[in-house]
Each structure stands twice: as structure tokens, then as C-alpha cells.
PDB file of N, CA and C in Angstrom:
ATOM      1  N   UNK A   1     -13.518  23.917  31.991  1.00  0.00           N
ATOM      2  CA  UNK A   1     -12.783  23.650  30.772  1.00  0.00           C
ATOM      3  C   UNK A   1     -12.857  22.159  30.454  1.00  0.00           C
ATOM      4  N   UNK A   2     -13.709  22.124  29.469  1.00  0.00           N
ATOM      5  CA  UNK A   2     -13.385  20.330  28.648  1.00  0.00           C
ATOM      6  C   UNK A   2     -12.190  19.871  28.282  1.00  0.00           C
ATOM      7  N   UNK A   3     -11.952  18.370  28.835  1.00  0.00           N
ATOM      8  CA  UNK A   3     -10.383  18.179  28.418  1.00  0.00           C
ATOM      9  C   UNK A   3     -10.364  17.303  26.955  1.00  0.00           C
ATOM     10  N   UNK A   4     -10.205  17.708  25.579  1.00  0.00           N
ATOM     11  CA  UNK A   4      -9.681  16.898  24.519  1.00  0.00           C
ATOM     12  C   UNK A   4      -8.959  15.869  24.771  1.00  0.00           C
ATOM     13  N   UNK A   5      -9.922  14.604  24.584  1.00  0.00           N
ATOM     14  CA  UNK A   5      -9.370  13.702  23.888  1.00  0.00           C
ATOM     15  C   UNK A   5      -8.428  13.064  22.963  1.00  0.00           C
ATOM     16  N   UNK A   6      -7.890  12.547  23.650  1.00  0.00           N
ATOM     17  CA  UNK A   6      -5.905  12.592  22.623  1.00  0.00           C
ATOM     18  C   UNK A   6      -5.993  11.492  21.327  1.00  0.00           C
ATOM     19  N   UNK A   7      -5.603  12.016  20.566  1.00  0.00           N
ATOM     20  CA  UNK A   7      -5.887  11.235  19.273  1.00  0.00           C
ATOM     21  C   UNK A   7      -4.808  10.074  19.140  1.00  0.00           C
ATOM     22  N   UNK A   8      -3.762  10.545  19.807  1.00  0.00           N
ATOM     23  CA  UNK A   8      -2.810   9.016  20.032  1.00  0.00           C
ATOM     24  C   UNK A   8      -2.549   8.262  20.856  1.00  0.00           C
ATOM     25  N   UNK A   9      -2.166   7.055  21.282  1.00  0.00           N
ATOM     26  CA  UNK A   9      -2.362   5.599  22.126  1.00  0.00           C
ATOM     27  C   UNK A   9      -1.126   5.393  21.879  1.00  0.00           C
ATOM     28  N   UNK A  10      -0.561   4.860  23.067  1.00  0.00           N
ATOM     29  CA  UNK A  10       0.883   3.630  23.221  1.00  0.00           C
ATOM     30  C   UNK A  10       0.653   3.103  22.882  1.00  0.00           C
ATOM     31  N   UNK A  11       1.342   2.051  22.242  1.00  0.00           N
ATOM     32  CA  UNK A  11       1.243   0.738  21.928  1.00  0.00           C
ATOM     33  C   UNK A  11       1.344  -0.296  23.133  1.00  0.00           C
ATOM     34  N   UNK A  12       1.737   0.093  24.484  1.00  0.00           N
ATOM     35  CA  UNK A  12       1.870  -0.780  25.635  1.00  0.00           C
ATOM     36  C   UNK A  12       0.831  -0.239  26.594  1.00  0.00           C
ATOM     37  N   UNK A  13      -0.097   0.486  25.680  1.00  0.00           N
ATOM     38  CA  UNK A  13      -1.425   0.409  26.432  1.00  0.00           C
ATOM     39  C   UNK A  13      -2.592  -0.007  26.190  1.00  0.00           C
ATOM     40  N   UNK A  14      -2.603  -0.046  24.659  1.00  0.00           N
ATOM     41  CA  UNK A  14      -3.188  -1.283  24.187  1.00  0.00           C
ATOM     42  C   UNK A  14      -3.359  -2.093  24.183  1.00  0.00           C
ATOM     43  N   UNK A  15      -1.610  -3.132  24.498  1.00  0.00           N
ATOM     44  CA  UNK A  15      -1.511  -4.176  25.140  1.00  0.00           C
ATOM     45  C   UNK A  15      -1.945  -4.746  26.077  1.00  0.00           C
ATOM     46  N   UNK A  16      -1.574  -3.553  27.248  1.00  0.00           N
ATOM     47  CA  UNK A  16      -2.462  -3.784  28.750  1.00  0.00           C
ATOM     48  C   UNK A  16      -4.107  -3.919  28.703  1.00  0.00           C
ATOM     49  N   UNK A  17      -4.698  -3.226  27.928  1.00  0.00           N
ATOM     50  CA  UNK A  17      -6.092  -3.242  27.584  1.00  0.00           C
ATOM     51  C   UNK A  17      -6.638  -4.460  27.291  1.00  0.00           C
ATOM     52  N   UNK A  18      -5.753  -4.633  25.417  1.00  0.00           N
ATOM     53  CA  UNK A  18      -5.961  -5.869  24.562  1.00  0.00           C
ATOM     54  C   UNK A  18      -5.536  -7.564  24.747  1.00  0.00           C
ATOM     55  N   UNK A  19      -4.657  -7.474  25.496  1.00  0.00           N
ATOM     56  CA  UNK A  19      -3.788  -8.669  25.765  1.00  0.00           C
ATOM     57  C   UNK A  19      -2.950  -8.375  24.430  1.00  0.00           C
ATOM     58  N   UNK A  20      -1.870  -9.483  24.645  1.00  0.00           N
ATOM     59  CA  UNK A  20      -0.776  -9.611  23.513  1.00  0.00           C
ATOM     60  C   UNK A  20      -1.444 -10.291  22.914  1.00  0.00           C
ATOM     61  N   UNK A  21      -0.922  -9.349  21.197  1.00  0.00           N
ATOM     62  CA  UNK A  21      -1.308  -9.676  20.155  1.00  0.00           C
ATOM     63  C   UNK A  21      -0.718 -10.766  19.486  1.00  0.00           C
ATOM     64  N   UNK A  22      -1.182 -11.605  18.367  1.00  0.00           N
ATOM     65  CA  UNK A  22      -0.313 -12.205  17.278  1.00  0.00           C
ATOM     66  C   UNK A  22      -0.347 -11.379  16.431  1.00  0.00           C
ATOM     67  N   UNK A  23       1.228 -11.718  15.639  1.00  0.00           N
ATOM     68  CA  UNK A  23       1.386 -11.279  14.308  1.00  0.00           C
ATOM     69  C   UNK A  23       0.954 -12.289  13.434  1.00  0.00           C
ATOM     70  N   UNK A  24      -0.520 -11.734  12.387  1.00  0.00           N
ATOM     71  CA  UNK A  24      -1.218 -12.527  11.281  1.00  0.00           C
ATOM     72  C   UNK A  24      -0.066 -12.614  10.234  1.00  0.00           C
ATOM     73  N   UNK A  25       0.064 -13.092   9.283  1.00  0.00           N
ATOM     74  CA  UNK A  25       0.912 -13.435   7.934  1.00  0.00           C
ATOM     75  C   UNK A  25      -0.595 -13.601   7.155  1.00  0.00           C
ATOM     76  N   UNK A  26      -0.665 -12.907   6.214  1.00  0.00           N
ATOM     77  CA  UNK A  26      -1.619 -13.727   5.275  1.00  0.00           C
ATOM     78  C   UNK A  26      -1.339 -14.349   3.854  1.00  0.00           C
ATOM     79  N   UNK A  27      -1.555 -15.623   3.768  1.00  0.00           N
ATOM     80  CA  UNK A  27      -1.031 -16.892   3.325  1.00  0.00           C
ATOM     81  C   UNK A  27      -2.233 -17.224   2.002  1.00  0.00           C
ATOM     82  N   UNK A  28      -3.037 -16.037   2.193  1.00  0.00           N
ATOM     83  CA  UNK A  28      -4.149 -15.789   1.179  1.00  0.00           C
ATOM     84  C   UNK A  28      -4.657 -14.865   1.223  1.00  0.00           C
ATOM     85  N   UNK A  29      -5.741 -14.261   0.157  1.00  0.00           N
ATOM     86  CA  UNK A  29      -6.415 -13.344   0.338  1.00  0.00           C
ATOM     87  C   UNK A  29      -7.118 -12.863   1.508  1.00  0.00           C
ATOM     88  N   UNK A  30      -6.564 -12.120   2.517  1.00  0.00           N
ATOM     89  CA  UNK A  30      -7.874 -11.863   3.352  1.00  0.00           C
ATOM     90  C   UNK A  30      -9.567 -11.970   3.387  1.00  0.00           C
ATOM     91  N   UNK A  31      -9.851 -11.551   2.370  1.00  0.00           N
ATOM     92  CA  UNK A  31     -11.257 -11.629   2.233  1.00  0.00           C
ATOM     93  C   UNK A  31     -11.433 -13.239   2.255  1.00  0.00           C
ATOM     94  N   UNK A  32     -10.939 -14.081   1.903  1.00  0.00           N
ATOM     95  CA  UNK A  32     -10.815 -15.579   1.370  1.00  0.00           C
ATOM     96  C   UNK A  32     -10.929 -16.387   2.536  1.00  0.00           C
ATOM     97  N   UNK A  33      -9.975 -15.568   3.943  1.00  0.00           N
ATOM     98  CA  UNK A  33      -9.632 -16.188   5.155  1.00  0.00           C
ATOM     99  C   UNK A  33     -10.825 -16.191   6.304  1.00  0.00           C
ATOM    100  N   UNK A  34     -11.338 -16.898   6.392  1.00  0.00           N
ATOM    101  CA  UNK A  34     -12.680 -16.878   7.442  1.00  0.00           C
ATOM    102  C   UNK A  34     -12.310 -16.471   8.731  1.00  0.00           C
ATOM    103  N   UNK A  35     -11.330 -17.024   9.660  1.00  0.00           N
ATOM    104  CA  UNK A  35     -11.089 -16.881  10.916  1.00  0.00           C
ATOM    105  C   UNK A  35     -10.676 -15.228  10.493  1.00  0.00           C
ATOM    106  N   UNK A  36      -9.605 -15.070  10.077  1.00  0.00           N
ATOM    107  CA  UNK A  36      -9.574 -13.206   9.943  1.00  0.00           C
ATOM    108  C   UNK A  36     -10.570 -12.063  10.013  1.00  0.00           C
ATOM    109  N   UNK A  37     -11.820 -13.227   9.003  1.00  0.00           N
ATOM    110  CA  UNK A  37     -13.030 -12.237   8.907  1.00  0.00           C
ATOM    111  C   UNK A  37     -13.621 -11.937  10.238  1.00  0.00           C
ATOM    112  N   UNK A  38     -13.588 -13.386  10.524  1.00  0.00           N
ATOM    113  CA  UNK A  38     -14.026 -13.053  11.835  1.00  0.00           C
ATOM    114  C   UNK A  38     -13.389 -12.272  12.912  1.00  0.00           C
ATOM    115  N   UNK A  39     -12.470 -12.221  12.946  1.00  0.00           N
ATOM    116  CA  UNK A  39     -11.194 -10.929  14.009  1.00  0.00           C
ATOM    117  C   UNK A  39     -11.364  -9.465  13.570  1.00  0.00           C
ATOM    118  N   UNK A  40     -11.729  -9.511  11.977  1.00  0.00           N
ATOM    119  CA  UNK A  40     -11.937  -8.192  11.589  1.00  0.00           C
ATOM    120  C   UNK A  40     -13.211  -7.684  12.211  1.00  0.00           C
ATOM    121  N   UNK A  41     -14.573  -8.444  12.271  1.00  0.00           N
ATOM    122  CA  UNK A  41     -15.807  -7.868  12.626  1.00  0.00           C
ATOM    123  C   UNK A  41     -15.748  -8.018  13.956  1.00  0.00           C
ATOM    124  N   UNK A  42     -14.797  -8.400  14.861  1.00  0.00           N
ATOM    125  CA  UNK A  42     -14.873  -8.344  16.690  1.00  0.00           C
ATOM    126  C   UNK A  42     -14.076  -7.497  16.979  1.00  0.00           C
ATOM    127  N   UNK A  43     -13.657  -6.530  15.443  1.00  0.00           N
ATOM    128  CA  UNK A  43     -12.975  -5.333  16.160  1.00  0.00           C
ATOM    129  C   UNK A  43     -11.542  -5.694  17.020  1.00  0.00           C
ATOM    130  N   UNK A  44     -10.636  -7.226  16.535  1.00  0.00           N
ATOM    131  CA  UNK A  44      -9.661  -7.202  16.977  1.00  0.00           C
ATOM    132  C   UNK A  44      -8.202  -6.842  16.381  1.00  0.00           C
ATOM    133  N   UNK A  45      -8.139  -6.706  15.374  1.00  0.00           N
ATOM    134  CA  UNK A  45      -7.216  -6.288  14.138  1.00  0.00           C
ATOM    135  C   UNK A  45      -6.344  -5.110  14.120  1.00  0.00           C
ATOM    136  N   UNK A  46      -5.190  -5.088  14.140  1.00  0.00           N
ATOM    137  CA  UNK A  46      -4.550  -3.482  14.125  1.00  0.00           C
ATOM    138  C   UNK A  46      -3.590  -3.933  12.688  1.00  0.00           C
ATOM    139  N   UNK A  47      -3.703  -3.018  12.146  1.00  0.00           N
ATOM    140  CA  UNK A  47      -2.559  -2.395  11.084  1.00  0.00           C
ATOM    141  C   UNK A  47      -1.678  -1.831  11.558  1.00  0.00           C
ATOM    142  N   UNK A  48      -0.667  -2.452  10.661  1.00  0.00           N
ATOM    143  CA  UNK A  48       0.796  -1.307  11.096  1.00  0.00           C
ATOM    144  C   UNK A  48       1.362  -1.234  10.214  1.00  0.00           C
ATOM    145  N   UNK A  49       1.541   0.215   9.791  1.00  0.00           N
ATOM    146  CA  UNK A  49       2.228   0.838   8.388  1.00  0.00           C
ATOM    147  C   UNK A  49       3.392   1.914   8.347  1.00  0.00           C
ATOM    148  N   UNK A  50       4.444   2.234   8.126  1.00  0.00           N
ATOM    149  CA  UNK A  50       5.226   2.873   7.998  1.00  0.00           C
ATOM    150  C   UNK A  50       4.481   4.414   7.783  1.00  0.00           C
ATOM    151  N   UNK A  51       5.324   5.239   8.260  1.00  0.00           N
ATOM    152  CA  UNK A  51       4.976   6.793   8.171  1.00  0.00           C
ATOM    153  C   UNK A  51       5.895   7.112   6.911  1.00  0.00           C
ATOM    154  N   UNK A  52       5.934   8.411   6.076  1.00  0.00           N
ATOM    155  CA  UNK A  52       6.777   8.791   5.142  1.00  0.00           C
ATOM    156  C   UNK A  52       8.095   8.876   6.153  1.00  0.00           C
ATOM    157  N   UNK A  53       8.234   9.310   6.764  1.00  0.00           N
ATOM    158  CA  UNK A  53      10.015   9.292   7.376  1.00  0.00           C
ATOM    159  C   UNK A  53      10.208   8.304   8.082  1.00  0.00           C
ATOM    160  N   UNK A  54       9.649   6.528   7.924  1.00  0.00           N
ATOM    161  CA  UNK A  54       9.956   5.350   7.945  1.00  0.00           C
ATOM    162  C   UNK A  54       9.578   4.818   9.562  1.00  0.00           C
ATOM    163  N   UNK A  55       8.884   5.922  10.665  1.00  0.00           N
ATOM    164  CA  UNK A  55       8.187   5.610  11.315  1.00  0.00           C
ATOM    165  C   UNK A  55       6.798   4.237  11.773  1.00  0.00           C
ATOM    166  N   UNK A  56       7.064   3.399  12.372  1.00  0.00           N
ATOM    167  CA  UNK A  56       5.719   2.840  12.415  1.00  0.00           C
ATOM    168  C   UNK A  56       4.824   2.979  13.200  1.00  0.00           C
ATOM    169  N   UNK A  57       3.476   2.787  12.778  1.00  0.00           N
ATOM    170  CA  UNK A  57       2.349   3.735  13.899  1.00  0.00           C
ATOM    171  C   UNK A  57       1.351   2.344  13.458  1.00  0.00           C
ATOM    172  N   UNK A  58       0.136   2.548  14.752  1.00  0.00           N
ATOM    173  CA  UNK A  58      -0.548   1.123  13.962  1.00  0.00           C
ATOM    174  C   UNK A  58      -2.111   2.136  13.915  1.00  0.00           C
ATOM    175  N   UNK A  59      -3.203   1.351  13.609  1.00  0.00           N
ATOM    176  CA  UNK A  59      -4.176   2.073  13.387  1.00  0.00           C
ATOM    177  C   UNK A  59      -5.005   0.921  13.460  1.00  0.00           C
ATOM    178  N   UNK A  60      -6.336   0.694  14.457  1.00  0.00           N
ATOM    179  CA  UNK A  60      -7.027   0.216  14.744  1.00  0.00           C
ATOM    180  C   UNK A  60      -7.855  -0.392  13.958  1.00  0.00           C
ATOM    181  N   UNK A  61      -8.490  -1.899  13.493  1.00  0.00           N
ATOM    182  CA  UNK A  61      -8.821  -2.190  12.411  1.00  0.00           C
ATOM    183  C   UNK A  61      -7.997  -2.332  11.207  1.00  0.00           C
ATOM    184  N   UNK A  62      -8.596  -2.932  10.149  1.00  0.00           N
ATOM    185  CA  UNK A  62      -8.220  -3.917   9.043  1.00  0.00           C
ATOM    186  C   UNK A  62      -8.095  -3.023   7.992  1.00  0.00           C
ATOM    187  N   UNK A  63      -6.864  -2.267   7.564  1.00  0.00           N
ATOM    188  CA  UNK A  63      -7.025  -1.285   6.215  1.00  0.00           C
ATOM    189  C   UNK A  63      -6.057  -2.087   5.565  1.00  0.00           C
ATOM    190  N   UNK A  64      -6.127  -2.554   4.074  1.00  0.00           N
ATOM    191  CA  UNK A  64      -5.518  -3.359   2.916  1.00  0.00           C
ATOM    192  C   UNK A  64      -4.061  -2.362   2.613  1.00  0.00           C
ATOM    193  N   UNK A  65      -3.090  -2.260   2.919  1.00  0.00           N
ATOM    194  CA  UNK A  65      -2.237  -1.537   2.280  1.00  0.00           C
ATOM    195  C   UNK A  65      -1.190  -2.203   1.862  1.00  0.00           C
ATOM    196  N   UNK A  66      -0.581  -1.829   0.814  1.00  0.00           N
ATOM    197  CA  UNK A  66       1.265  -2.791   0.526  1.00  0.00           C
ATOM    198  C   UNK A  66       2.070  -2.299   1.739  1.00  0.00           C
ATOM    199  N   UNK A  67       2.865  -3.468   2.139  1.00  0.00           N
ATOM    200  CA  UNK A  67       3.395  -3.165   3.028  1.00  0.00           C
ATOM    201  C   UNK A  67       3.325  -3.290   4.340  1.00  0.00           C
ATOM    202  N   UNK A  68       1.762  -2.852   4.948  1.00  0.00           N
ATOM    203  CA  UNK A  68       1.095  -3.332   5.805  1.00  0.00           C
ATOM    204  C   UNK A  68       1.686  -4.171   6.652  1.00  0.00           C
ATOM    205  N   UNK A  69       1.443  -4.515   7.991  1.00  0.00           N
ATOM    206  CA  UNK A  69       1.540  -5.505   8.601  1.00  0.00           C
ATOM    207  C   UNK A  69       0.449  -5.947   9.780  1.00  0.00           C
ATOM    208  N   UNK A  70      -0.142  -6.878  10.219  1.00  0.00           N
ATOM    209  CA  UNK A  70      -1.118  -6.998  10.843  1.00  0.00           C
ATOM    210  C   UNK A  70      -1.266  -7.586  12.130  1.00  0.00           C
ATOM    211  N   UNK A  71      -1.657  -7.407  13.308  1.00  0.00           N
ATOM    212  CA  UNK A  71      -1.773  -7.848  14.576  1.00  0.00           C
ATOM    213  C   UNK A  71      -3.265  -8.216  14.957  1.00  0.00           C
ATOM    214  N   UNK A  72      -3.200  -9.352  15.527  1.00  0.00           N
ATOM    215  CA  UNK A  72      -4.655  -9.894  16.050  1.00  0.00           C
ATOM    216  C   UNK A  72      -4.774  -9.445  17.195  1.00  0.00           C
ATOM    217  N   UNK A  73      -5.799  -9.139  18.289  1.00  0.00           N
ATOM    218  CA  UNK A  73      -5.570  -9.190  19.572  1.00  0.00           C
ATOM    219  C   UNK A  73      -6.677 -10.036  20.464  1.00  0.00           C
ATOM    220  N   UNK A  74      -6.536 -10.846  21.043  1.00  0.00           N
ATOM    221  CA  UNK A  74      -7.179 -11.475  22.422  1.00  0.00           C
ATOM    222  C   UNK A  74      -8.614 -10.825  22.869  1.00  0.00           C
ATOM    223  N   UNK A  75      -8.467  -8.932  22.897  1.00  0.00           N
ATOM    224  CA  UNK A  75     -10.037  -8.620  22.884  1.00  0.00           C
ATOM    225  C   UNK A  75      -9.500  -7.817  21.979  1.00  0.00           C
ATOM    226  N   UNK A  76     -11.049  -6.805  22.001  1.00  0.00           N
ATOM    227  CA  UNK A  76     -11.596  -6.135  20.867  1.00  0.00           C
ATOM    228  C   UNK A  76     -10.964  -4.107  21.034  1.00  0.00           C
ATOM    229  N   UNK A  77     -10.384  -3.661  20.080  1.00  0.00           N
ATOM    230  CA  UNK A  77      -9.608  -2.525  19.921  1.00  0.00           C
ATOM    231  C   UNK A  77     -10.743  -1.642  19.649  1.00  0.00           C
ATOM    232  N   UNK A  78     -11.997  -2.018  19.995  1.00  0.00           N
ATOM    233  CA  UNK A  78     -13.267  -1.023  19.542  1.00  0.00           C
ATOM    234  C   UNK A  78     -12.697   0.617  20.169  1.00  0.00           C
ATOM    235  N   UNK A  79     -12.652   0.226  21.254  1.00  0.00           N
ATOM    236  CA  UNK A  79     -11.972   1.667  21.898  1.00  0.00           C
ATOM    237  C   UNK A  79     -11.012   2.311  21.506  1.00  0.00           C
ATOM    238  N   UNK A  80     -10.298   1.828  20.346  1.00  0.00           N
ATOM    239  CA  UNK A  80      -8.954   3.018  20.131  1.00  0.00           C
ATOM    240  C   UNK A  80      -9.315   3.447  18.297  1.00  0.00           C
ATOM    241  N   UNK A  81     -10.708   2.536  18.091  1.00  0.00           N
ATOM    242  CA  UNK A  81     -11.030   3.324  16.870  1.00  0.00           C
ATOM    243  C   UNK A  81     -10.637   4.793  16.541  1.00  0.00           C
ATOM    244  N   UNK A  82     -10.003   5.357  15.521  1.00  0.00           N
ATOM    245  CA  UNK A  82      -9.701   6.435  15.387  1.00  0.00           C
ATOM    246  C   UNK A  82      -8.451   7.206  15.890  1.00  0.00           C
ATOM    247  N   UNK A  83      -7.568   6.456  16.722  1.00  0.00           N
ATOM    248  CA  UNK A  83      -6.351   6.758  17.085  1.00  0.00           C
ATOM    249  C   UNK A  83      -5.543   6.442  16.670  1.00  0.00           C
ATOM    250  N   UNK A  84      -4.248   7.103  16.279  1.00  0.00           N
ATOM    251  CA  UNK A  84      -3.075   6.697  15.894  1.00  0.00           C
ATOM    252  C   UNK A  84      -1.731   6.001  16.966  1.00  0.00           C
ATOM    253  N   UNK A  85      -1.768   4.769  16.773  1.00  0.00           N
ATOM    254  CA  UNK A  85      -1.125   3.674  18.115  1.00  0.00           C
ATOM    255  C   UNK A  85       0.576   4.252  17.767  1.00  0.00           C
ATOM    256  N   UNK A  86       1.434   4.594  18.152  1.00  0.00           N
ATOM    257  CA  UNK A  86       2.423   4.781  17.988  1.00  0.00           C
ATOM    258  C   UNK A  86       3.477   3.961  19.426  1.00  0.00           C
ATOM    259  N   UNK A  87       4.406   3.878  18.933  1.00  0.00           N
ATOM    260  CA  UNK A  87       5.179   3.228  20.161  1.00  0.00           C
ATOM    261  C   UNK A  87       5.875   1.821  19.987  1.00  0.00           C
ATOM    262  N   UNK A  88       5.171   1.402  18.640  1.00  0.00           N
ATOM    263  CA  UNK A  88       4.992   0.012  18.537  1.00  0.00           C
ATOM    264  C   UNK A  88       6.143  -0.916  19.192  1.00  0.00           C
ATOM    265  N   UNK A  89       6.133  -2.137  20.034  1.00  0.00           N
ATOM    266  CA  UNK A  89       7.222  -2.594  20.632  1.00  0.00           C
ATOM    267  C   UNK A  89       6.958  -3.989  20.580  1.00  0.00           C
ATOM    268  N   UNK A  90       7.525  -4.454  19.504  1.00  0.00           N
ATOM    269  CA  UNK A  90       7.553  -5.906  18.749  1.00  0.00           C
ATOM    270  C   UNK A  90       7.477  -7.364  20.038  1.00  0.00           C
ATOM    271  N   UNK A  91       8.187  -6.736  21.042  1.00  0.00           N
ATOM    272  CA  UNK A  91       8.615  -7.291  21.998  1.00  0.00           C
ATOM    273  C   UNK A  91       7.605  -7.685  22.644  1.00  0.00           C
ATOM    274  N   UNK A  92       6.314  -6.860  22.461  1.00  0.00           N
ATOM    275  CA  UNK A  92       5.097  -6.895  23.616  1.00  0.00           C
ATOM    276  C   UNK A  92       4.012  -7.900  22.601  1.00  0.00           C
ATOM    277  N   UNK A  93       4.479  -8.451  21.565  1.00  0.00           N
ATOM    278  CA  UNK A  93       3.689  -9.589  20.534  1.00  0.00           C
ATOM    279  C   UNK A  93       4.061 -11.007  20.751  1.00  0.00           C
ATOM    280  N   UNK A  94       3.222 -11.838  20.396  1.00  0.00           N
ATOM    281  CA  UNK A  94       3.324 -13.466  21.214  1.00  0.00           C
ATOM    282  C   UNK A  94       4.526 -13.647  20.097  1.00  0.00           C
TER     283      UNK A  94
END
């Protein structure tokens, strides 16, 4: 029996993986911001967006949304491409 692959991630295992993240502010257009660009293409970037019942979950990589909020990380989140990070614990950010 093949075991499925779990589509969701802790957020304090990411951590352990990624190192602690910063929280980005952007102070301009992203596209505009060079060092970002560069975090976006090393695959270090997580989004974190509210669920409809006010949940937050993060999601690997750079998606533009209102609201949004963004985390850098130390290495690269290539590995949780496609998972939904739930857990989020503010506490575990520089």
C-alpha cells in the first residue's frame, strides 16, 4: 500500500526546516523591490492569508493578494510547494 502524501505542513516545521523567518512589509511595489525579487526566485517567500472563517494558513511562494501578509525565510520553501502551512505561530518569526 502507497502512503499519500499530506497536503498540509506545520508551520513549526517549516521553521525547523527553513530557519526563522522575517516578516517583509512592502514599502513599494513588489515587482519594484529587487532584494524581494530575489527571495521570490530562491523559493524563500511564504504568504499568509486569512481563510473565509478568519483562519490563517500560509502557502509557499509569492501570491499578490489584499490582505496578504508575507514571510522571508533563511532557506528555500521549494519543498512545501503546494501545501497548505497551517499552524501559523507568530512567535516562531524574528
Amino acid at each position: 500500500m502507497k502512503l499519500l502524501k499530506t497536503k498540509i505542513k506545520r508551520f513549526a516545521e517549516v521553521v525547523e526546516v527553513a530557519g526563522k523567518p522575517e516578516v517583509y512589509t512592502p514599502w513599494q511595489k513588489p515587482s519594484q523591490d529587487r532584494r524581494f525579487q530575489s527571495q521570490i526566485k530562491n523559493h524563500r517567500v511564504m504568504t499568509i492569508q486569512e481563510s473565509e472563517t478568519g483562519v490563517e494558513f500560509g502557502i509557499a511562494g509569492f501570491k499578490e493578494r489584499k490582505g496578504a501578509r508575507y514571510l522571508v525565510f533563511p532557506k528555500s520553501l521549494k519543498r512545501f510547494e503546494e501545501r497548505r502551512i497551517v499552524g501559523i505561530n507568530w512567535k516562531l518569526t524574528k
